[in-house]
C-alpha atoms as a PDB file:
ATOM      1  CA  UNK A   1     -47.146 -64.230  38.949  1.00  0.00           C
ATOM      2  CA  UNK A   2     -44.344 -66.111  37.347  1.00  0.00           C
ATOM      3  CA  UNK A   3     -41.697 -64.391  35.057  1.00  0.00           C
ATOM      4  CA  UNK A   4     -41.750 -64.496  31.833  1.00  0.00           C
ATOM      5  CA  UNK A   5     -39.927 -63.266  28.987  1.00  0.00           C
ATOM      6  CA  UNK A   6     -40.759 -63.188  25.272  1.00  0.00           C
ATOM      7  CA  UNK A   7     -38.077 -63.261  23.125  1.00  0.00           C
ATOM      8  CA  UNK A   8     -37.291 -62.025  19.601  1.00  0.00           C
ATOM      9  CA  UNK A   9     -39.170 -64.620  17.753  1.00  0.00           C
ATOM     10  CA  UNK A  10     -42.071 -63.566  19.638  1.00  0.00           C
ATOM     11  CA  UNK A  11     -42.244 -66.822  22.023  1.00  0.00           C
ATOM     12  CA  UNK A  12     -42.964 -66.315  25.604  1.00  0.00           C
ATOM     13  CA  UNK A  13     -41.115 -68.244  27.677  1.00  0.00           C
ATOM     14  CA  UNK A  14     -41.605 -68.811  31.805  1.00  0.00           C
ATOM     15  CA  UNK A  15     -38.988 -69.186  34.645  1.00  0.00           C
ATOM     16  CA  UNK A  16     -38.849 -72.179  36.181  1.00  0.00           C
ATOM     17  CA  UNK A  17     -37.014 -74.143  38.718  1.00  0.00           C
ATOM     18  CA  UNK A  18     -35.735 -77.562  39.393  1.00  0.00           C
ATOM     19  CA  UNK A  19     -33.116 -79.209  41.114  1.00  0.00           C
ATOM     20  CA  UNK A  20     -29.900 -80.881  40.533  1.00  0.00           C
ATOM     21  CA  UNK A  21     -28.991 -84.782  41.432  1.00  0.00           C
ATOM     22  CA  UNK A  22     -26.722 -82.619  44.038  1.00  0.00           C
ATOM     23  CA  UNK A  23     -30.162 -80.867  45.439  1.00  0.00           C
ATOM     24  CA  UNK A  24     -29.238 -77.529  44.452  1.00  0.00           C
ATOM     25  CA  UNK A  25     -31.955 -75.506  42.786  1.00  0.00           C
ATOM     26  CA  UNK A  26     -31.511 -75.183  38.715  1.00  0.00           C
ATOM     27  CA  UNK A  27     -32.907 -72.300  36.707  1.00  0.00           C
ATOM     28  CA  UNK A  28     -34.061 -72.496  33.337  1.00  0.00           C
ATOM     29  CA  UNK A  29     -37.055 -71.072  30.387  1.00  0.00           C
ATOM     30  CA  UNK A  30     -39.531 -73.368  29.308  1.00  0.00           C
ATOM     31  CA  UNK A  31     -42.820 -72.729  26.973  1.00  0.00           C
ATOM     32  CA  UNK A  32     -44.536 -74.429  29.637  1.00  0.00           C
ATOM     33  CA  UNK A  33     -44.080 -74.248  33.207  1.00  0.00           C
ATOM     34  CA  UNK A  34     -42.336 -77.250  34.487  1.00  0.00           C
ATOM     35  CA  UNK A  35     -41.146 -77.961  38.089  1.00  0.00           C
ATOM     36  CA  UNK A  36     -42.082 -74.888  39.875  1.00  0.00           C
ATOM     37  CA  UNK A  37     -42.486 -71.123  39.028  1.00  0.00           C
ATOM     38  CA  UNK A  38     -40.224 -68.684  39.701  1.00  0.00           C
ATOM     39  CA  UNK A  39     -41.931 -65.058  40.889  1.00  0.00           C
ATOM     40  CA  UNK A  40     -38.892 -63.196  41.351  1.00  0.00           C
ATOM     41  CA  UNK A  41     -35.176 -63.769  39.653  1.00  0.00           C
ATOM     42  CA  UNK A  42     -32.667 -64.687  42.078  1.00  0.00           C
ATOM     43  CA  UNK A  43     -30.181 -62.205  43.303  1.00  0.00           C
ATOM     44  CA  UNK A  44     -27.112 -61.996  41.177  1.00  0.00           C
ATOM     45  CA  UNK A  45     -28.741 -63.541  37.466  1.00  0.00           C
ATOM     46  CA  UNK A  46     -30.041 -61.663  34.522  1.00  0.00           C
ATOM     47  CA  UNK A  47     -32.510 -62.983  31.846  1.00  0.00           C
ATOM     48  CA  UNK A  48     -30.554 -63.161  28.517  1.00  0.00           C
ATOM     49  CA  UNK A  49     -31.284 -64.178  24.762  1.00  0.00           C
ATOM     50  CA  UNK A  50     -28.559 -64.844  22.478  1.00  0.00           C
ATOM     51  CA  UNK A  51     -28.756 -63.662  19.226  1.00  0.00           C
ATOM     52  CA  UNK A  52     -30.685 -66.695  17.705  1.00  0.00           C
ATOM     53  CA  UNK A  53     -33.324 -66.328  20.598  1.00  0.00           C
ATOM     54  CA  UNK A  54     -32.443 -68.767  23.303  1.00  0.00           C
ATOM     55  CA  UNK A  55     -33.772 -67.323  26.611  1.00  0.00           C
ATOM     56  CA  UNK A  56     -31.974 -68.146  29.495  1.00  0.00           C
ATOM     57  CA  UNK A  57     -31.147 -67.082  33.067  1.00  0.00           C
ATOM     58  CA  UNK A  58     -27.253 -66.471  33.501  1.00  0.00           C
ATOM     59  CA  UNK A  59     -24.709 -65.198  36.691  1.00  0.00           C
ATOM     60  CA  UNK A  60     -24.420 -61.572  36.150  1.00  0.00           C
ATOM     61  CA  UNK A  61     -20.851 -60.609  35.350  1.00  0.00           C
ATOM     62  CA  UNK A  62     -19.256 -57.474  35.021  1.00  0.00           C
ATOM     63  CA  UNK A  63     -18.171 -55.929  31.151  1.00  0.00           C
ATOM     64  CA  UNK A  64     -14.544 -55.081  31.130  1.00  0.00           C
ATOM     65  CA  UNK A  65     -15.615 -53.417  27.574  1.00  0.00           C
ATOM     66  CA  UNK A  66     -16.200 -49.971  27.509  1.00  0.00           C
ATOM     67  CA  UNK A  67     -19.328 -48.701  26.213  1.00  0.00           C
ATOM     68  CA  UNK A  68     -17.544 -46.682  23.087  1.00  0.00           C
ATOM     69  CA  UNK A  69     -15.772 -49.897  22.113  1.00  0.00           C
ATOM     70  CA  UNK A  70     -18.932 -51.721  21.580  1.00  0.00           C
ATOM     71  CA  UNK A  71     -20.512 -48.754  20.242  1.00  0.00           C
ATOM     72  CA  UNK A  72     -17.647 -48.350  17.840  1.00  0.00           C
ATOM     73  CA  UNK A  73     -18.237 -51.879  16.781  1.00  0.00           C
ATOM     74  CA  UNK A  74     -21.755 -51.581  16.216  1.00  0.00           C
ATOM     75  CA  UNK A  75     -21.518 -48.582  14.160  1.00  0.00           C
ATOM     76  CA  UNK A  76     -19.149 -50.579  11.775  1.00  0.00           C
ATOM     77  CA  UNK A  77     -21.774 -52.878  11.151  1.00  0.00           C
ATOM     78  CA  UNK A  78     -24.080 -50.278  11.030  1.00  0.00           C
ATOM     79  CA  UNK A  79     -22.280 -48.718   7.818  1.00  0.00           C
ATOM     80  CA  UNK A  80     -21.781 -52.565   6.192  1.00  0.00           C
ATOM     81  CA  UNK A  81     -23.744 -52.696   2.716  1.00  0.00           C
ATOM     82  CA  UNK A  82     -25.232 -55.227   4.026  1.00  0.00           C
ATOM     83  CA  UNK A  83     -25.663 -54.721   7.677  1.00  0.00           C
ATOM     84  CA  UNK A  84     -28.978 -56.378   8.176  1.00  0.00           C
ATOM     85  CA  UNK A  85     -27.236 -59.773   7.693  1.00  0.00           C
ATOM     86  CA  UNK A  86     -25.354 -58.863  10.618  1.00  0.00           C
ATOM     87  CA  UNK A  87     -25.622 -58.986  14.749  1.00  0.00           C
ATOM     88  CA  UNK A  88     -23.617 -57.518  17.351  1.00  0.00           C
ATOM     89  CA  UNK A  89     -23.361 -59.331  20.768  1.00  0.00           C
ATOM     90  CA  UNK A  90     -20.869 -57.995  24.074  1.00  0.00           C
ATOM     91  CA  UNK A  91     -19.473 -60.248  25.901  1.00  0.00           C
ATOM     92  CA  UNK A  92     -18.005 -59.120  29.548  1.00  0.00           C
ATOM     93  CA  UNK A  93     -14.520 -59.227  27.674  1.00  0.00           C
ATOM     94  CA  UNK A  94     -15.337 -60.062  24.161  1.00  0.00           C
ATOM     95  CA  UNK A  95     -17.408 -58.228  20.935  1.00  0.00           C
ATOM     96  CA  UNK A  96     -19.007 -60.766  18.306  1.00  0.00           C
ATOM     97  CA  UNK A  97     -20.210 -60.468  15.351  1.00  0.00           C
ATOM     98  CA  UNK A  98     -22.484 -62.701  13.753  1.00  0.00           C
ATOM     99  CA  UNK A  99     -23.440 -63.183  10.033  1.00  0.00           C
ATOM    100  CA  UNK A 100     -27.393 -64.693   9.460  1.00  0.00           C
ATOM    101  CA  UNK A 101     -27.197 -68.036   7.454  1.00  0.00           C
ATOM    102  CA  UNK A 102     -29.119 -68.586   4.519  1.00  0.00           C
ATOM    103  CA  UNK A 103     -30.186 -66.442   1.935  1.00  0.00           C
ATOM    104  CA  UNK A 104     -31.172 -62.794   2.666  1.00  0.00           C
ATOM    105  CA  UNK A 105     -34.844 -61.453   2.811  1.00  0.00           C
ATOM    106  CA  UNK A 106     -34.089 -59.457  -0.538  1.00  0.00           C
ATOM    107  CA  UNK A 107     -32.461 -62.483  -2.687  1.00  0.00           C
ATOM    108  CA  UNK A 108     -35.177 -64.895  -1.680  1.00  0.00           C
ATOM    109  CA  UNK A 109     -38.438 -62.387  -2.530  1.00  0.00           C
ATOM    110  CA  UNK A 110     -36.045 -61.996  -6.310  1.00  0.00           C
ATOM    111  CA  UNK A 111     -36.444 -65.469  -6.888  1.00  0.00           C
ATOM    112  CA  UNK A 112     -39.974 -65.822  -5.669  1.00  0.00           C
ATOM    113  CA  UNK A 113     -41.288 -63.138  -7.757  1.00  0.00           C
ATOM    114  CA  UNK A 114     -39.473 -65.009 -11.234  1.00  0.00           C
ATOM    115  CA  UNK A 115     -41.785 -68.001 -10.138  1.00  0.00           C
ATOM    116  CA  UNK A 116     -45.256 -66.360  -9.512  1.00  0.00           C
ATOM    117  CA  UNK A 117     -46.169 -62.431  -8.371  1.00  0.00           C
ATOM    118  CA  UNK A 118     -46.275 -60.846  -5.412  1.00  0.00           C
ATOM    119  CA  UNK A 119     -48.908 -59.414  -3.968  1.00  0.00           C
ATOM    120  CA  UNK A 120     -48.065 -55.701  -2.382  1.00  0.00           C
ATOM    121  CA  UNK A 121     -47.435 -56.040   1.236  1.00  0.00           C
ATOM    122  CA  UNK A 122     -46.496 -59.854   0.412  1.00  0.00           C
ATOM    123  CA  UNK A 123     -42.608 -58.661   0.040  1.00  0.00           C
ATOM    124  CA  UNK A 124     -42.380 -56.508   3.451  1.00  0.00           C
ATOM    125  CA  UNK A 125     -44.414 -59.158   6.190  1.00  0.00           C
ATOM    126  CA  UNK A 126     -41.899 -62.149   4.683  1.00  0.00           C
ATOM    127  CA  UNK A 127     -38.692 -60.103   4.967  1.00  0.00           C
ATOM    128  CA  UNK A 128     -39.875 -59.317   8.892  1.00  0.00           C
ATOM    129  CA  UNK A 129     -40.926 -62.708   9.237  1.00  0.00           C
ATOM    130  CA  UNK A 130     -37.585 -63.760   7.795  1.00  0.00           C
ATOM    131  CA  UNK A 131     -35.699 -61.644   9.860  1.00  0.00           C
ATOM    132  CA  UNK A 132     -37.113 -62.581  13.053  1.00  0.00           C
ATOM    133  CA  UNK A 133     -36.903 -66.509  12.797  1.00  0.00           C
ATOM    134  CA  UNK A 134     -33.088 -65.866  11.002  1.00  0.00           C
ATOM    135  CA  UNK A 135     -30.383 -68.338  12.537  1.00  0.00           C
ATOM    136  CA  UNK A 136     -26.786 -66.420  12.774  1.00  0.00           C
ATOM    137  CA  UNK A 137     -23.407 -67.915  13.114  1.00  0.00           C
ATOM    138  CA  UNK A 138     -20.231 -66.302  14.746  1.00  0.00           C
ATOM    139  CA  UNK A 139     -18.076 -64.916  11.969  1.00  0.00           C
ATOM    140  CA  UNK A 140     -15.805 -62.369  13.918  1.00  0.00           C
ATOM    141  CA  UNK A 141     -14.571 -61.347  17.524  1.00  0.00           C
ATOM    142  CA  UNK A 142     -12.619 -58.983  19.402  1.00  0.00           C
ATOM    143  CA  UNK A 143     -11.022 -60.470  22.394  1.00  0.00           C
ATOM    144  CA  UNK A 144      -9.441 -57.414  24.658  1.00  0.00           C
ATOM    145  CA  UNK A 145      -6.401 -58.591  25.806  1.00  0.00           C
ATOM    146  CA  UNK A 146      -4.668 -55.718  27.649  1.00  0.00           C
ATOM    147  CA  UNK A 147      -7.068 -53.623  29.331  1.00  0.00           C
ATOM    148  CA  UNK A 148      -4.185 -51.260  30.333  1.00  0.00           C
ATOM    149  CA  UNK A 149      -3.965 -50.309  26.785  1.00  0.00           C
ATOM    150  CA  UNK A 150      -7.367 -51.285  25.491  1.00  0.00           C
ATOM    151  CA  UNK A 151      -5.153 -53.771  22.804  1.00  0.00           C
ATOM    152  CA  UNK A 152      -7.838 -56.572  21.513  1.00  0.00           C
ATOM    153  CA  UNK A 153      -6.632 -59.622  19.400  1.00  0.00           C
ATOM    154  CA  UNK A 154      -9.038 -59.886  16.225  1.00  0.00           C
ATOM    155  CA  UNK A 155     -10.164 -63.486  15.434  1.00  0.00           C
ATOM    156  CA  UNK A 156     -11.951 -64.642  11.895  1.00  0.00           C
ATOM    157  CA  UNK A 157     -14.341 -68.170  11.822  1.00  0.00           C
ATOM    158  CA  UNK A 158     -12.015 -70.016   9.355  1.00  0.00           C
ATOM    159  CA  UNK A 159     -13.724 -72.561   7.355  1.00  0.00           C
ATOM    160  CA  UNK A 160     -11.368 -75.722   5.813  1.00  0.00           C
ATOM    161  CA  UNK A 161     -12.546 -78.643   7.100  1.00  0.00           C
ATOM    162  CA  UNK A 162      -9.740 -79.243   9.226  1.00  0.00           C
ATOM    163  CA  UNK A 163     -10.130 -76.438  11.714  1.00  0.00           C
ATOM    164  CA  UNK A 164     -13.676 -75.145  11.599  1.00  0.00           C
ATOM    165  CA  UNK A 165     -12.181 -72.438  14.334  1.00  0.00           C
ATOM    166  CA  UNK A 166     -11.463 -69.145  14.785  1.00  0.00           C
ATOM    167  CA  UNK A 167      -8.136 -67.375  13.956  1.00  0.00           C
ATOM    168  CA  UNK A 168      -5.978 -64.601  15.065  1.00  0.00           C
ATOM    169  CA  UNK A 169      -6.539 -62.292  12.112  1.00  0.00           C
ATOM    170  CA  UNK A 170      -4.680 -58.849  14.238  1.00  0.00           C
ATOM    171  CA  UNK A 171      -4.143 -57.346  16.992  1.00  0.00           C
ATOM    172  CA  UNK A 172      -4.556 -53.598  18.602  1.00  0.00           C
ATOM    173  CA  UNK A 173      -6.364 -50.930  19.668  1.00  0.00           C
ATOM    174  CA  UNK A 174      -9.938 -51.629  18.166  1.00  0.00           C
ATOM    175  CA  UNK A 175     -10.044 -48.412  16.421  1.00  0.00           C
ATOM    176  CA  UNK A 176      -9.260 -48.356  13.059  1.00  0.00           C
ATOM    177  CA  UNK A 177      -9.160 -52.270  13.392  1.00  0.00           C
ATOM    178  CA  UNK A 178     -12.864 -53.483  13.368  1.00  0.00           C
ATOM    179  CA  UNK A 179     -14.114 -50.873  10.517  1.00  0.00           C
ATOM    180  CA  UNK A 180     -10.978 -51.986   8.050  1.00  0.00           C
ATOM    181  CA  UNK A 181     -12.066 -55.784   8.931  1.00  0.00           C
ATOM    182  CA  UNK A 182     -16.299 -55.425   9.116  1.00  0.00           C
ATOM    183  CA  UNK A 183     -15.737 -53.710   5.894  1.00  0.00           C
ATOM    184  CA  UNK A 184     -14.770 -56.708   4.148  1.00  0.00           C
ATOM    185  CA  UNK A 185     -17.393 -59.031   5.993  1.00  0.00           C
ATOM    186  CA  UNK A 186     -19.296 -60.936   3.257  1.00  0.00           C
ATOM    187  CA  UNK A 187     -16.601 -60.482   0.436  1.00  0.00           C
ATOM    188  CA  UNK A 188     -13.611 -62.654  -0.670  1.00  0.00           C
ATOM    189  CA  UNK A 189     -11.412 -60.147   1.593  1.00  0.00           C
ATOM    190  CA  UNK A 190     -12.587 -61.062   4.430  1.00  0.00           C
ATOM    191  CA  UNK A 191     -10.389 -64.277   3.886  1.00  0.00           C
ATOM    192  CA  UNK A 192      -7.588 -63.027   3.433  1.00  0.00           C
ATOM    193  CA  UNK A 193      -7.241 -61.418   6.999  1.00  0.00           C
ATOM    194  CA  UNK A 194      -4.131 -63.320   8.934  1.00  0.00           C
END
């Protein structure tokens, strides 16, 4: 029986191998089997699936995060106005933070309903629908830096054209860091960070 995994989109994808020009074997996901099946995953890889839904077969690494640091992170976003804009993804020595891009579930249904109504139950199955085929962007990270003294180095997606990078907004121990700086995700503030 070859592995499969079904992602949050709700595609199912299946393991397959190939092989490189250098005849070593190659793992990847595919909608369709292609090259051969895989039955069992190789020893030392994990299925993943980033936050926009890509499935994929990685080296398994070891977190240098600890499991209250990402925790703490998560319930930042958690207490965001706006949190369901918002994803959370650990890294083995990184925390991201992703905003959705477009317009949110909420806005979109507002400006439906000024065209033509909305049947009940019409408002709920889009926003779910919306939510699970949502693209996100990185907007925020927390690097850790010293693991001696847990010190992480905040970085901000900055936006002008001419650097379309991320940049070192602080840096220290991530408490009370990432709350003061989530807080301000999706505002003007969050701009002014440097």
């Amino acid at each position: 029986m070859p592995i499969t995994y079904t992602n949050r989109k709700g595609l199912t994808y299946y393991l397959c191998q190939g092989v490189t020009k250098t005849g070593k074997p190659r793992y990847f996901f595919a909608r369709e089997i292609k090259g051969e099946p895989v039955e069992q995953i190789p020893e030392g890889y994990a299925i993943s699936e980033s936050v926009n839904g890509v499935v994929s077969l990685s080296k398994t690494q070891v977190s240098q995060l600890h499991e209250d640091e990402i925790n703490a992170v998560k319930a930042a976003v958690a207490r965001h106005p706006k949190n369901r804009k918002y994803r959370v993804n650990a890294r083995p020595k990184r925390i991201e933070i992703y905003e959705s891009v477009g317009p949110d579930a909420e806005t979109l249904i507002a400006n439906m309903s000024s065209l033509f109504p909305i049947f009940p139950g019409t408002a709920s199955k889009l926003s779910a629908d919306l939510e699970r085929h949502a693209q996100f962007t990185p907007v925020l990270r927390f690097t850790l830096i010293d693991a001696d003294t847990r010190a992480f180095a905040a970085e901000r997606m900055c936006y002008l054209g001419s650097i379309d990078d991320f940049i070192h907004i602080g840096y220290g121990p991530l408490e009370p860091m990432a709350p003061d700086i989530v807080a301000t995700l999706g505002t003007e503030e969050f701009f002014e960070w440097f």
